[in-house]
C-alpha atoms as a PDB file:
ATOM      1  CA  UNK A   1       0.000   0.000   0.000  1.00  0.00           C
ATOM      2  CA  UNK A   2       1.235   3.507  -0.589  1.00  0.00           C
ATOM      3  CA  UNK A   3       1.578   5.974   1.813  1.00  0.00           C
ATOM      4  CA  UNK A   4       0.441   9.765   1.215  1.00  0.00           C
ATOM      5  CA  UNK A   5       3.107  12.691   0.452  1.00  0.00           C
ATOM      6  CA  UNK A   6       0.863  14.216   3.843  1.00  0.00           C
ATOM      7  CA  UNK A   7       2.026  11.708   5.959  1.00  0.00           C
ATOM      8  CA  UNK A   8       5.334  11.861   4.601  1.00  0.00           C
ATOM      9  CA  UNK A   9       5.521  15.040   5.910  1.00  0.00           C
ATOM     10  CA  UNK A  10       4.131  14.631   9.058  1.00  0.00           C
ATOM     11  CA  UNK A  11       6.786  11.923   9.567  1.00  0.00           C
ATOM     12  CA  UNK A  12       9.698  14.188   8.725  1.00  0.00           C
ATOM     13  CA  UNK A  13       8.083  17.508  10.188  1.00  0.00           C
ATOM     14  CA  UNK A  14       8.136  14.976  13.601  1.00  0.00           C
ATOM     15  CA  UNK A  15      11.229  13.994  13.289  1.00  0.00           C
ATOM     16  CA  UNK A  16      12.272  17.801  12.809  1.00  0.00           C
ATOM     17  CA  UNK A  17      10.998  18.346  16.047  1.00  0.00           C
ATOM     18  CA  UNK A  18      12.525  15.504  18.227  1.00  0.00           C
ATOM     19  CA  UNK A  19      15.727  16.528  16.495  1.00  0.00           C
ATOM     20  CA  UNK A  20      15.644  20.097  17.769  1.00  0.00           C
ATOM     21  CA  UNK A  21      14.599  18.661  21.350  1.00  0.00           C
ATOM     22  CA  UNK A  22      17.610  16.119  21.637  1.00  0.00           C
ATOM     23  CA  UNK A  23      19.643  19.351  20.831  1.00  0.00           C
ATOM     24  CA  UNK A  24      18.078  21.839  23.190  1.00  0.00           C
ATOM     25  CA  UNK A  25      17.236  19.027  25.798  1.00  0.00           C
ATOM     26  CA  UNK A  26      13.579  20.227  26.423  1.00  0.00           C
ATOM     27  CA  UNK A  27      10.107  19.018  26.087  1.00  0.00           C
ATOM     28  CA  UNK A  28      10.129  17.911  22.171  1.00  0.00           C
ATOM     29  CA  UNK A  29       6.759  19.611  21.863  1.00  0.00           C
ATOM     30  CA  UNK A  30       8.053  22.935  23.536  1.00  0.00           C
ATOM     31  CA  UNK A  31      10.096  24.370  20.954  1.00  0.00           C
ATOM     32  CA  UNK A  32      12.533  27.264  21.838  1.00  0.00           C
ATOM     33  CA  UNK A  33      12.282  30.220  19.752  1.00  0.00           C
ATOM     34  CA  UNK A  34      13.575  33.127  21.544  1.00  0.00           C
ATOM     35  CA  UNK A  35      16.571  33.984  20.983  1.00  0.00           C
ATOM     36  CA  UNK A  36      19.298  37.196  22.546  1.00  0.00           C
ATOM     37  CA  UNK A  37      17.165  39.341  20.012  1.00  0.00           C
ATOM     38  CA  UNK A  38      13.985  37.214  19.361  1.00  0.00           C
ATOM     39  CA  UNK A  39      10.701  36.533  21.829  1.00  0.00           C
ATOM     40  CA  UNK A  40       8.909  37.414  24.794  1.00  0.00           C
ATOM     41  CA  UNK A  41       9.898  37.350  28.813  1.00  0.00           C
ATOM     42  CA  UNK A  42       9.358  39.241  31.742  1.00  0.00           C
ATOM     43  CA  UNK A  43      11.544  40.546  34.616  1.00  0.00           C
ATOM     44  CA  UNK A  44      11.037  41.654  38.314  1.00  0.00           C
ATOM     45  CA  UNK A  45      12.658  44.664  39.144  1.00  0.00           C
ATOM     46  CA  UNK A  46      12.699  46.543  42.588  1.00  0.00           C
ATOM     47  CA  UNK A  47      10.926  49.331  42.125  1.00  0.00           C
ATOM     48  CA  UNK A  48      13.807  51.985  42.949  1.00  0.00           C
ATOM     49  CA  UNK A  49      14.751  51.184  39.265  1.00  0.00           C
ATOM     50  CA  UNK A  50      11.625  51.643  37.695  1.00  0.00           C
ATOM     51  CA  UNK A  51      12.542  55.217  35.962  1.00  0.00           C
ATOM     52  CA  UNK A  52      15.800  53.796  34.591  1.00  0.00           C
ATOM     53  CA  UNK A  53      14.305  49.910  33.510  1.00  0.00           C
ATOM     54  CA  UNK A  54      11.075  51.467  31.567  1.00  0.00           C
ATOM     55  CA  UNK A  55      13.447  53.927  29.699  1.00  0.00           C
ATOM     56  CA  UNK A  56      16.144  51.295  29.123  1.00  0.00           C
ATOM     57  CA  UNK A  57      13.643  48.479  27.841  1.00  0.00           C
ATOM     58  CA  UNK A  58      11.822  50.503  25.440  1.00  0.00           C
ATOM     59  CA  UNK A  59      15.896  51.315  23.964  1.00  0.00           C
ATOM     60  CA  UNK A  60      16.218  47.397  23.605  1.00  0.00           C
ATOM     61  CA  UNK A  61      12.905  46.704  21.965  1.00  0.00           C
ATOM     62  CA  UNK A  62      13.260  49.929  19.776  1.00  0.00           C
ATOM     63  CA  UNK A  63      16.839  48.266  19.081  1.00  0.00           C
ATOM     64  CA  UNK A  64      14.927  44.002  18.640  1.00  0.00           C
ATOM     65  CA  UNK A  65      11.575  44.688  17.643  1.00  0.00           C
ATOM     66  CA  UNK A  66      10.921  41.116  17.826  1.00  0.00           C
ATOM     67  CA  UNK A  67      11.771  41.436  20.987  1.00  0.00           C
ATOM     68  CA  UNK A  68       8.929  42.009  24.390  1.00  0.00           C
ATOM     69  CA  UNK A  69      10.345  42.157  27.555  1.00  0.00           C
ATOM     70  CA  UNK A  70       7.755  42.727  30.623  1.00  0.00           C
ATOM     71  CA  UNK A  71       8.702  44.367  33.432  1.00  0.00           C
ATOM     72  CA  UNK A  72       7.108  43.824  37.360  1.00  0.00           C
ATOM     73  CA  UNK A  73       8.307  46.441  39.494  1.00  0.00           C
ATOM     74  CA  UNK A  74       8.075  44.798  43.314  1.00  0.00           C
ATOM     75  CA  UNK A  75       9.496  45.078  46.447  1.00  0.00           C
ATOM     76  CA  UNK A  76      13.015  43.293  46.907  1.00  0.00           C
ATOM     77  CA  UNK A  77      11.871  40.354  49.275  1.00  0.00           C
ATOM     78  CA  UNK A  78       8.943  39.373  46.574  1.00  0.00           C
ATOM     79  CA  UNK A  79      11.147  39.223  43.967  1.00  0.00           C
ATOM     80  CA  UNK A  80      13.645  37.276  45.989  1.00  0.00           C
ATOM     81  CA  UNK A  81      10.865  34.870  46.771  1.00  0.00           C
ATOM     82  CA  UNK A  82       9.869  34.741  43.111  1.00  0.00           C
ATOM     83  CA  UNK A  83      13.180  33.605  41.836  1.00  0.00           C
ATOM     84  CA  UNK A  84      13.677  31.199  44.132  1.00  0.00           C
ATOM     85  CA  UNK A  85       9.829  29.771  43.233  1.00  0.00           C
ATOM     86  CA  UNK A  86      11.101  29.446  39.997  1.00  0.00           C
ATOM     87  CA  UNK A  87       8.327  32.071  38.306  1.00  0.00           C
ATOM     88  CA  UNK A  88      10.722  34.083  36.716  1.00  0.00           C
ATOM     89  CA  UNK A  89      14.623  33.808  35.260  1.00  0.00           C
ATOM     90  CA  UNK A  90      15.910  37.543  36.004  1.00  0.00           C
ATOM     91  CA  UNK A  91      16.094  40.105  38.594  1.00  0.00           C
ATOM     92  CA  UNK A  92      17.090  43.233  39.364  1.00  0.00           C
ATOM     93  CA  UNK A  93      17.704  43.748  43.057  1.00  0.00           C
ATOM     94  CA  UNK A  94      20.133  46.062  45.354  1.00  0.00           C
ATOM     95  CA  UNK A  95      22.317  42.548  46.363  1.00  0.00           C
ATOM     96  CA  UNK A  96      24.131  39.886  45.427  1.00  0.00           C
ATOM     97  CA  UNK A  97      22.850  36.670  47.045  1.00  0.00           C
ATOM     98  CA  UNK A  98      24.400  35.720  50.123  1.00  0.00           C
ATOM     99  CA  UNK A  99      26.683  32.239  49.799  1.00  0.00           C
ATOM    100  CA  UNK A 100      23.994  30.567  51.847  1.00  0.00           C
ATOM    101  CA  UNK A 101      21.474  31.376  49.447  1.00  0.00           C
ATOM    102  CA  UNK A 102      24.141  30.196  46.367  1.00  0.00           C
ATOM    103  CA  UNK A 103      24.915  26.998  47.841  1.00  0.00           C
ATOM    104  CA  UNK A 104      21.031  26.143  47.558  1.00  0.00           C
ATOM    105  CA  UNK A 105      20.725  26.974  44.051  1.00  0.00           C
ATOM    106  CA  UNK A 106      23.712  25.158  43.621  1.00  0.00           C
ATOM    107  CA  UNK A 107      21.856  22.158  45.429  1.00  0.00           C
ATOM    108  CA  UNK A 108      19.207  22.562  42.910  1.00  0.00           C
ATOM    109  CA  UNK A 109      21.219  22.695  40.245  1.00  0.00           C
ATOM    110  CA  UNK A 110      20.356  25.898  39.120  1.00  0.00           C
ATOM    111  CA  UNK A 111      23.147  28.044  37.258  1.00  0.00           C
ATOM    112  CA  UNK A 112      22.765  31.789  38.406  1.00  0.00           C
ATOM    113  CA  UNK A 113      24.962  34.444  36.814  1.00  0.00           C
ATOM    114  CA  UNK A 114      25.465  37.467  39.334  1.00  0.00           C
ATOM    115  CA  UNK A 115      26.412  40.777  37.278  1.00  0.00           C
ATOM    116  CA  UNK A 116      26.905  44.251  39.114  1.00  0.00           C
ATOM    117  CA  UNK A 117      25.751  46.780  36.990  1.00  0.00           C
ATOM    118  CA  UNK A 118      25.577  49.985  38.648  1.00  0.00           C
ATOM    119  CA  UNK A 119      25.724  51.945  41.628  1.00  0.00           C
ATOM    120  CA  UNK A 120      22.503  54.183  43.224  1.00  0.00           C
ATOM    121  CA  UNK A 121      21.418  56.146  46.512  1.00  0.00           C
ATOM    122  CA  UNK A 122      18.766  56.192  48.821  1.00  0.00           C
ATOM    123  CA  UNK A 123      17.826  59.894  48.264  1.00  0.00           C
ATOM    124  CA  UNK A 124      16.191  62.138  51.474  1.00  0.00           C
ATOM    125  CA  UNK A 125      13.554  64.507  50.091  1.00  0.00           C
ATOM    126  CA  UNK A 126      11.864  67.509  52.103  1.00  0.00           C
ATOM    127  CA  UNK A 127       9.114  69.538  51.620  1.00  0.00           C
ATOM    128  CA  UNK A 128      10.010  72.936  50.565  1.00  0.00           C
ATOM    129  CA  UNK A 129       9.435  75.068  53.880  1.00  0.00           C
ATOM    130  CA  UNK A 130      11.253  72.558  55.647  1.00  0.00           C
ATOM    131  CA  UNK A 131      14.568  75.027  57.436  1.00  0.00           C
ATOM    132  CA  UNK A 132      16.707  72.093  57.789  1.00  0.00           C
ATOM    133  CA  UNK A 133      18.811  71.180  55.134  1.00  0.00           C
ATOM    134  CA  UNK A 134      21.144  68.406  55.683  1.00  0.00           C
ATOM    135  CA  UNK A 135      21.215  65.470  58.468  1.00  0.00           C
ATOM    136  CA  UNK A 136      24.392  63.292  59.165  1.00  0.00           C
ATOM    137  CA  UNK A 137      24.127  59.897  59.010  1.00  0.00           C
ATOM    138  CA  UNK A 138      24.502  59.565  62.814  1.00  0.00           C
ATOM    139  CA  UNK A 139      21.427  61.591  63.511  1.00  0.00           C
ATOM    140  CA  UNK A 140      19.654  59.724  60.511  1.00  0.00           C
ATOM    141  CA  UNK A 141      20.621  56.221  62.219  1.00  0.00           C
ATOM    142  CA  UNK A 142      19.346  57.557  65.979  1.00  0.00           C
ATOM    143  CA  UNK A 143      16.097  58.623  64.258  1.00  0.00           C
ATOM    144  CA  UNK A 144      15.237  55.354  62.887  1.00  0.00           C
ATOM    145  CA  UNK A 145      16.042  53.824  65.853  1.00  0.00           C
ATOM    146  CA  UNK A 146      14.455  55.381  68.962  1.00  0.00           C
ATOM    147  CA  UNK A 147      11.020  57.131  69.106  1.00  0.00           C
ATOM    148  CA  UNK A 148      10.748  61.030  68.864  1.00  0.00           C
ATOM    149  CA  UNK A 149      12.743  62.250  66.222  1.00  0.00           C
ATOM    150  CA  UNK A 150      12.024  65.902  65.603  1.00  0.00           C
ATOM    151  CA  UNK A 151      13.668  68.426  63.404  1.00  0.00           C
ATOM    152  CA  UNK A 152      16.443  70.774  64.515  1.00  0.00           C
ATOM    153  CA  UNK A 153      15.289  74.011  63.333  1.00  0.00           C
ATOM    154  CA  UNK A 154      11.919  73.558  63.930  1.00  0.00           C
ATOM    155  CA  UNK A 155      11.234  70.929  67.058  1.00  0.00           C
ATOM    156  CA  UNK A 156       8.441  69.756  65.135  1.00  0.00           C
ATOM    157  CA  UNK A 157       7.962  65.552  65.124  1.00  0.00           C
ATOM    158  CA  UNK A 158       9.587  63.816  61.829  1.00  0.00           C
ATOM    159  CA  UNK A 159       7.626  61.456  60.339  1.00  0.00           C
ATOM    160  CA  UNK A 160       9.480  59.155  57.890  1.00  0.00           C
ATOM    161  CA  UNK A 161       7.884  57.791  55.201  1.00  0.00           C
ATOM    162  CA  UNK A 162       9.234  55.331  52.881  1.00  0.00           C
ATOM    163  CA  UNK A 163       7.614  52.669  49.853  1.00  0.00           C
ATOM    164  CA  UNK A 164       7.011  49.491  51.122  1.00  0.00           C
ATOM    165  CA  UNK A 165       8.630  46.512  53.722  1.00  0.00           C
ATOM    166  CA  UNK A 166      10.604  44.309  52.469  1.00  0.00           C
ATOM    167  CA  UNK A 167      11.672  46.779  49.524  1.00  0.00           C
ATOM    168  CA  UNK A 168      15.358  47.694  48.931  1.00  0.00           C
ATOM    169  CA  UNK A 169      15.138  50.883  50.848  1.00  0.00           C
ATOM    170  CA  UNK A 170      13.501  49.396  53.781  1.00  0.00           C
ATOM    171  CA  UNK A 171      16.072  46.704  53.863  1.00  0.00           C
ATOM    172  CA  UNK A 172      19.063  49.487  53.481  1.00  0.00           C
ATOM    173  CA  UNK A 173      17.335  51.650  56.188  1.00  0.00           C
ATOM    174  CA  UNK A 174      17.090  48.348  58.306  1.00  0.00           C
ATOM    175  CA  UNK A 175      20.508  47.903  58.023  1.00  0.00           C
ATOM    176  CA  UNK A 176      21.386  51.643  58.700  1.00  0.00           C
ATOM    177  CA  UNK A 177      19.817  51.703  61.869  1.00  0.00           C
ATOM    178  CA  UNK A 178      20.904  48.424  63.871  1.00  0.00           C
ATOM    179  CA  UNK A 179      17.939  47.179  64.634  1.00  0.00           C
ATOM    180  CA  UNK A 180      15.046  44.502  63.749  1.00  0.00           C
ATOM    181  CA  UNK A 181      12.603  47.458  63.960  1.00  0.00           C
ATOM    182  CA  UNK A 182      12.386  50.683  63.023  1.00  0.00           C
ATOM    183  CA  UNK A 183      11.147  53.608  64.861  1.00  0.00           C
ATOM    184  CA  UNK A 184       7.366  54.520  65.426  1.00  0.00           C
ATOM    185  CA  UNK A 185       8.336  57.301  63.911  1.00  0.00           C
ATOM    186  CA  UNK A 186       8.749  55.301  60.317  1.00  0.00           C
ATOM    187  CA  UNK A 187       6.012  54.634  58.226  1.00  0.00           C
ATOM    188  CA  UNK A 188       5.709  52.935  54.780  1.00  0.00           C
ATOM    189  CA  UNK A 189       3.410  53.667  52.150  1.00  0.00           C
ATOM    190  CA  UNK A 190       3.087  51.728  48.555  1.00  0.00           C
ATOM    191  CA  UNK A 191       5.600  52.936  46.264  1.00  0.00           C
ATOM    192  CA  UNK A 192       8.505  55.701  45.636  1.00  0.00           C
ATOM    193  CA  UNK A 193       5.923  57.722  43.926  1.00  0.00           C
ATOM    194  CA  UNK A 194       3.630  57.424  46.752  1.00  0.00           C
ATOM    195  CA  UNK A 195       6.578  58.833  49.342  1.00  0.00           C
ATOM    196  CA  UNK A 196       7.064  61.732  46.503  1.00  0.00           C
ATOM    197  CA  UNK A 197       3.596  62.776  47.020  1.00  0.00           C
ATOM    198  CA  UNK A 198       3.300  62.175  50.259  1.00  0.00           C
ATOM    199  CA  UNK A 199       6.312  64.753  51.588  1.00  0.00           C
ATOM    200  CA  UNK A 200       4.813  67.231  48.869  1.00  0.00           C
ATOM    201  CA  UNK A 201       1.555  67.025  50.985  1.00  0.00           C
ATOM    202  CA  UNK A 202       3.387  67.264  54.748  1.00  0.00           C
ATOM    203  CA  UNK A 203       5.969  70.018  55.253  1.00  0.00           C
ATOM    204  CA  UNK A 204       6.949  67.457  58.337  1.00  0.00           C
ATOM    205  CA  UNK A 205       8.112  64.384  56.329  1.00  0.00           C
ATOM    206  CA  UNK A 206      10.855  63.089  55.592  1.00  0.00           C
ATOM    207  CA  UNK A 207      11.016  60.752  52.457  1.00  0.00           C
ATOM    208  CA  UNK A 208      13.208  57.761  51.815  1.00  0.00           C
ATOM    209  CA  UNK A 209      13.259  57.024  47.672  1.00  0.00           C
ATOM    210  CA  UNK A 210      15.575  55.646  45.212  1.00  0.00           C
ATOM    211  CA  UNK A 211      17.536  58.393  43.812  1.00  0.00           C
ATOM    212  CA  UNK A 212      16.989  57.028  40.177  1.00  0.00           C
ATOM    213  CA  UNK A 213      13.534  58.799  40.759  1.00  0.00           C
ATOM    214  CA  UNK A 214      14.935  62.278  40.573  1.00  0.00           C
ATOM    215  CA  UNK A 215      17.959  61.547  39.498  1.00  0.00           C
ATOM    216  CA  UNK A 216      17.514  61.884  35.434  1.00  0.00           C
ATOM    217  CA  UNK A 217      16.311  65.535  34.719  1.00  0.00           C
ATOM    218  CA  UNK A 218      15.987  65.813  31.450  1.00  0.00           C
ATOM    219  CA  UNK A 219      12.897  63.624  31.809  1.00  0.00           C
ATOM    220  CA  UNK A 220       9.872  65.491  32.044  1.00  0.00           C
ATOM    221  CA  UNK A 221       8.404  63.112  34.444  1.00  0.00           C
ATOM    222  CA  UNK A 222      11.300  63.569  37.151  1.00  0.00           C
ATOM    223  CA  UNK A 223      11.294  67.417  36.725  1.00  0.00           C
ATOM    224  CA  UNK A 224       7.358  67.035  37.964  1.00  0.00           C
ATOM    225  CA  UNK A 225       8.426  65.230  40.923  1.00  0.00           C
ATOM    226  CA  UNK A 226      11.101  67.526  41.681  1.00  0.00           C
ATOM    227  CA  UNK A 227       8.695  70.248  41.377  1.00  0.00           C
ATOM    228  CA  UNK A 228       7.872  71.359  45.221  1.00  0.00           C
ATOM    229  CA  UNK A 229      10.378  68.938  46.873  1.00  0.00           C
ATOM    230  CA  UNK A 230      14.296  69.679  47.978  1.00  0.00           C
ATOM    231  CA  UNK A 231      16.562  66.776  48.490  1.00  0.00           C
ATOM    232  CA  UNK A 232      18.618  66.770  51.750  1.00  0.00           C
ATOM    233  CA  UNK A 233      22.692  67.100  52.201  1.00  0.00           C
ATOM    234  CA  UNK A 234      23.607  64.353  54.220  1.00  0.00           C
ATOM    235  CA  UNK A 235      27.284  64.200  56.241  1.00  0.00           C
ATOM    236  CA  UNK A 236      29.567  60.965  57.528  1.00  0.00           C
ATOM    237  CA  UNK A 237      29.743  62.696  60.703  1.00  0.00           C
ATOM    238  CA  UNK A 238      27.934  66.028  62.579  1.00  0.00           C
ATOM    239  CA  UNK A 239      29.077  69.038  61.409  1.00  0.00           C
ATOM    240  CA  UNK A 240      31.000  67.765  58.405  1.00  0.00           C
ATOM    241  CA  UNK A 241      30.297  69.175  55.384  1.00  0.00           C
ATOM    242  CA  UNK A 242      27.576  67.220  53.790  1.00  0.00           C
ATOM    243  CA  UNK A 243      26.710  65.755  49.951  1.00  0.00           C
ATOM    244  CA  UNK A 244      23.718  65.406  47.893  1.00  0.00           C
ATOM    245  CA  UNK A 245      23.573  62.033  45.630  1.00  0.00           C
ATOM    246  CA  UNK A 246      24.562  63.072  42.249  1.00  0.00           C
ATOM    247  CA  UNK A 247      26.863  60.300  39.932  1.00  0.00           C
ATOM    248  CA  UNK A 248      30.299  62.006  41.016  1.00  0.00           C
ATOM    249  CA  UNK A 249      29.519  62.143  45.096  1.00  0.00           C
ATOM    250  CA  UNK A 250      27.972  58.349  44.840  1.00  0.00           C
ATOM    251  CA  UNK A 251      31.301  57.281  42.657  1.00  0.00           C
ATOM    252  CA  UNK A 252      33.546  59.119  45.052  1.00  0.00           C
ATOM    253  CA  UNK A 253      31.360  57.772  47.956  1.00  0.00           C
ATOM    254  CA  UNK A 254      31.275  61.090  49.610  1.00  0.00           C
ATOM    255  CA  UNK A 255      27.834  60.418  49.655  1.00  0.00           C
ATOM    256  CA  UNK A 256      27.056  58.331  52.022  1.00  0.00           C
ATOM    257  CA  UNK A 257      24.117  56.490  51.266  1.00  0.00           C
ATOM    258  CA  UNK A 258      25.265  55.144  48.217  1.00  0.00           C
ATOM    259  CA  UNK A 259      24.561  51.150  47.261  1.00  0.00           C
ATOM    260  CA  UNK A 260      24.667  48.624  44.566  1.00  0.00           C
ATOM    261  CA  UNK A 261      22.937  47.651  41.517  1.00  0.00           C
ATOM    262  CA  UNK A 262      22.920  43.838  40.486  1.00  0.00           C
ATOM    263  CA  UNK A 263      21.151  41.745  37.794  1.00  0.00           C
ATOM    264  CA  UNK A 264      21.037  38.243  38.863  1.00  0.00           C
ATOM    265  CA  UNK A 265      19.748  35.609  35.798  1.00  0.00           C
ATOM    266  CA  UNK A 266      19.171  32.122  34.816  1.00  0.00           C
ATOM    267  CA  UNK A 267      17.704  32.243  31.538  1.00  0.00           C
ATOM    268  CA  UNK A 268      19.403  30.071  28.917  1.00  0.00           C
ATOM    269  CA  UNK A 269      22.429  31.228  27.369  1.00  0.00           C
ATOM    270  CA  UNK A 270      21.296  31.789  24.265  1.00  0.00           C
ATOM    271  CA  UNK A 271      17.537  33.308  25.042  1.00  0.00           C
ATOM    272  CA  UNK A 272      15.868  36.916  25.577  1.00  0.00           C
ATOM    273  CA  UNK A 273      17.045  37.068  29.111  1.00  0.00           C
ATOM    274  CA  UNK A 274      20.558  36.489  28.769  1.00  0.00           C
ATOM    275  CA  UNK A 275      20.408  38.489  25.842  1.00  0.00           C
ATOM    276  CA  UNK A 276      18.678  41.811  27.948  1.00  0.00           C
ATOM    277  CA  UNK A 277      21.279  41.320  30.642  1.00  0.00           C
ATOM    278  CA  UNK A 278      24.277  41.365  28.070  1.00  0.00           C
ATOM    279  CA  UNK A 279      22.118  43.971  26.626  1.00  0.00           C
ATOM    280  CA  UNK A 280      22.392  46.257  30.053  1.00  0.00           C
ATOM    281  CA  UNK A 281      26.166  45.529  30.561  1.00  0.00           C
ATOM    282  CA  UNK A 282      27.047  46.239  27.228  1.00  0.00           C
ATOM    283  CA  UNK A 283      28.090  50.187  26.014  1.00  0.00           C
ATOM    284  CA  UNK A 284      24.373  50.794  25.547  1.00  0.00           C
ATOM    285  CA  UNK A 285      22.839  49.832  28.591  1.00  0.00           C
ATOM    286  CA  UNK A 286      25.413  51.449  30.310  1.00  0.00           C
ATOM    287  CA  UNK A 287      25.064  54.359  28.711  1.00  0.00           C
ATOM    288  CA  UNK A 288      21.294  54.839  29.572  1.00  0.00           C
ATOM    289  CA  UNK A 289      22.393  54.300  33.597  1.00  0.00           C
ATOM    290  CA  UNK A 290      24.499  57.029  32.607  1.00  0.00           C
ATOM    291  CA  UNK A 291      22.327  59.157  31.385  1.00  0.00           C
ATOM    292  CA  UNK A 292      20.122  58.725  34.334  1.00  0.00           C
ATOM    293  CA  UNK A 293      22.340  60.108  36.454  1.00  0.00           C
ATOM    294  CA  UNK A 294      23.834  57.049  38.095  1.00  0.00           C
ATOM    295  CA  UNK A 295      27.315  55.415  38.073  1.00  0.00           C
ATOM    296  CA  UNK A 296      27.363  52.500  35.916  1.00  0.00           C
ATOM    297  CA  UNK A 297      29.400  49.570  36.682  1.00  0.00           C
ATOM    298  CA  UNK A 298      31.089  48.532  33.935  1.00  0.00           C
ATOM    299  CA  UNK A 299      32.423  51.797  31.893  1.00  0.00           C
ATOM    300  CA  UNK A 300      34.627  54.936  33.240  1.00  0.00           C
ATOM    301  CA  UNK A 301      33.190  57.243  34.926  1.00  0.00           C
ATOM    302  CA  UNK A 302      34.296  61.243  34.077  1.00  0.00           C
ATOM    303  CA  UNK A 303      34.404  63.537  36.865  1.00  0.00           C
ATOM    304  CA  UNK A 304      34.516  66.877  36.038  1.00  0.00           C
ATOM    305  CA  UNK A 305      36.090  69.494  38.857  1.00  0.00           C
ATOM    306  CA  UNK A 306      34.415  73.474  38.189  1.00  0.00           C
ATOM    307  CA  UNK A 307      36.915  76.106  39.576  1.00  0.00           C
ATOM    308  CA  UNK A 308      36.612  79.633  40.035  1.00  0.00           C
ATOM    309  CA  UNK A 309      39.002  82.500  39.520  1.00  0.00           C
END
């Protein structure tokens, strides 16, 4: 009996496929098309980086247009937690992880690659009226620790306000202050938007954002926020002379709330996610952290010194 030119070629269009799974080692039916340039993903990103990660994927998809990356802008512990669920194959965070958390991947046989790719600030905005205008980081660390902070110049309470728990700035102001728990005198709202508004509102507060936020100023969106706000000095020690976070004084460190940047993935070697990563470290990428005002990790940094005569 003859057989029919269709299944002919459903015989070799199946043996196509098995092929291409023995060579990618997946399910045969689950074909791999995306590729460094080619397909769809998403990322988690803490939301400090959401100014910076919305400007610098619509670059790469402008760049791939076969490209769609999705971004989720969460606190840092969710997006810990989501990695290590498995539900998604790269992060943005302000960490590397810790060996302990390394070794269990490793136990898992999971291969992680752990890139640093910039440095940022926690930036300390003001409302407008507010007299004082720097805070060392001594005074900073006693106010998040004990109750009853209240401004210098004006003996009125401080209330500090940040985005969320769990969320790189609450870990970093966690950390700052020495202790499990913060003061009653800290509050946290929803988002680094939220804080913006909220110090805007309250000639009292005292906001806790990432400085990507304000940071970029030829975008329209952070001149807005800037618009009724004033972002602290903020000294090593009392009565030093104190530093607001621009790229230079967060390179130099003279800032002293400066921190890290890292992207943390284990997407395949040759898909989207690997490819948006090398994408990020690459002259491009690195370029748009420039242009947002921070320090990026991987290129020279030029500081330029203005004199006087």
């Amino acid at each position: 009996m003859k057989k029919s030119k269709t299944y002919h070629s459903f015989v070799f269009l199946l043996f196509i496929v098995l092929l291409v799974a023995c060579e990618t080692h997946e399910n045969p039916f689950a074909y791999q098309t995306d590729t460094h340039g080619r397909g769809k993903t998403s990322v988690l990103i803490e939301d400090s980086y959401r100014p910076l990660f919305l400007t610098s994927i619509y670059t790469f998809e402008s760049q791939f247009p076969k490209a769609t990356i999705t971004p989720k802008f969460l606190s840092e512990g969710q997006i810990i937690d989501s990695f290590f669920a498995n539900k998604v194959k790269t992060i943005c965070i302000s960490r590397d992880f810790t060996e302990k958390e390394k070794d269990f991947l490793k136990s898992q046989n999971v291969e992680v690659k752990s890139h640093l790719m910039a440095y940022d600030a926690v930036a300390l905005i003001v409302h407008p009226s507010n007299k004082d205008t720097s805070v060392s980081v001594g005074r900073l660390k006693t106010w998040l620790s004990e109750d009853g902070a209240k401004w210098p110049a004006s003996g009125k309470p401080v209330k500090m306000v940040f985005d969320k728990v769990n969320s790189a700035n609450f870990n970093y102001l966690t950390n700052l202050s020495g202790k499990k728990t913060l003061s009653n005198s800290v509050y946290a709202l929803s988002s680094n938007e939220q804080v913006i508004n909220y110090v805007k509102a309250n000639p009292n507060a005292l906001g806790f954002i990432g400085v990507n936020w304000i940071s970029d100023q030829e975008d329209l969106n952070v001149m807005n926020f800037l618009d009724s706000l004033r972002v602290l000095y903020v000294s090593k020690v009392e009565g030093a002379v104190g530093f607001q976070p621009y790229a230079g004084t967060i390179w130099t460190q003279e800032y002293p709330l400066h921190r890290e940047m890292w992207l943390i993935n284990k997407g395949r070697r040759a898909g989207l996610n690997t490819g948006f990563v090398i994408f990020m470290l690459g002259e491009k990428g690195q370029l748009l952290v420039q242009k947002s005002e921070l320090v990026p990790a991987k290129t020279p940094v030029r500081l330029i010194q203005l004199t006087t005569n």
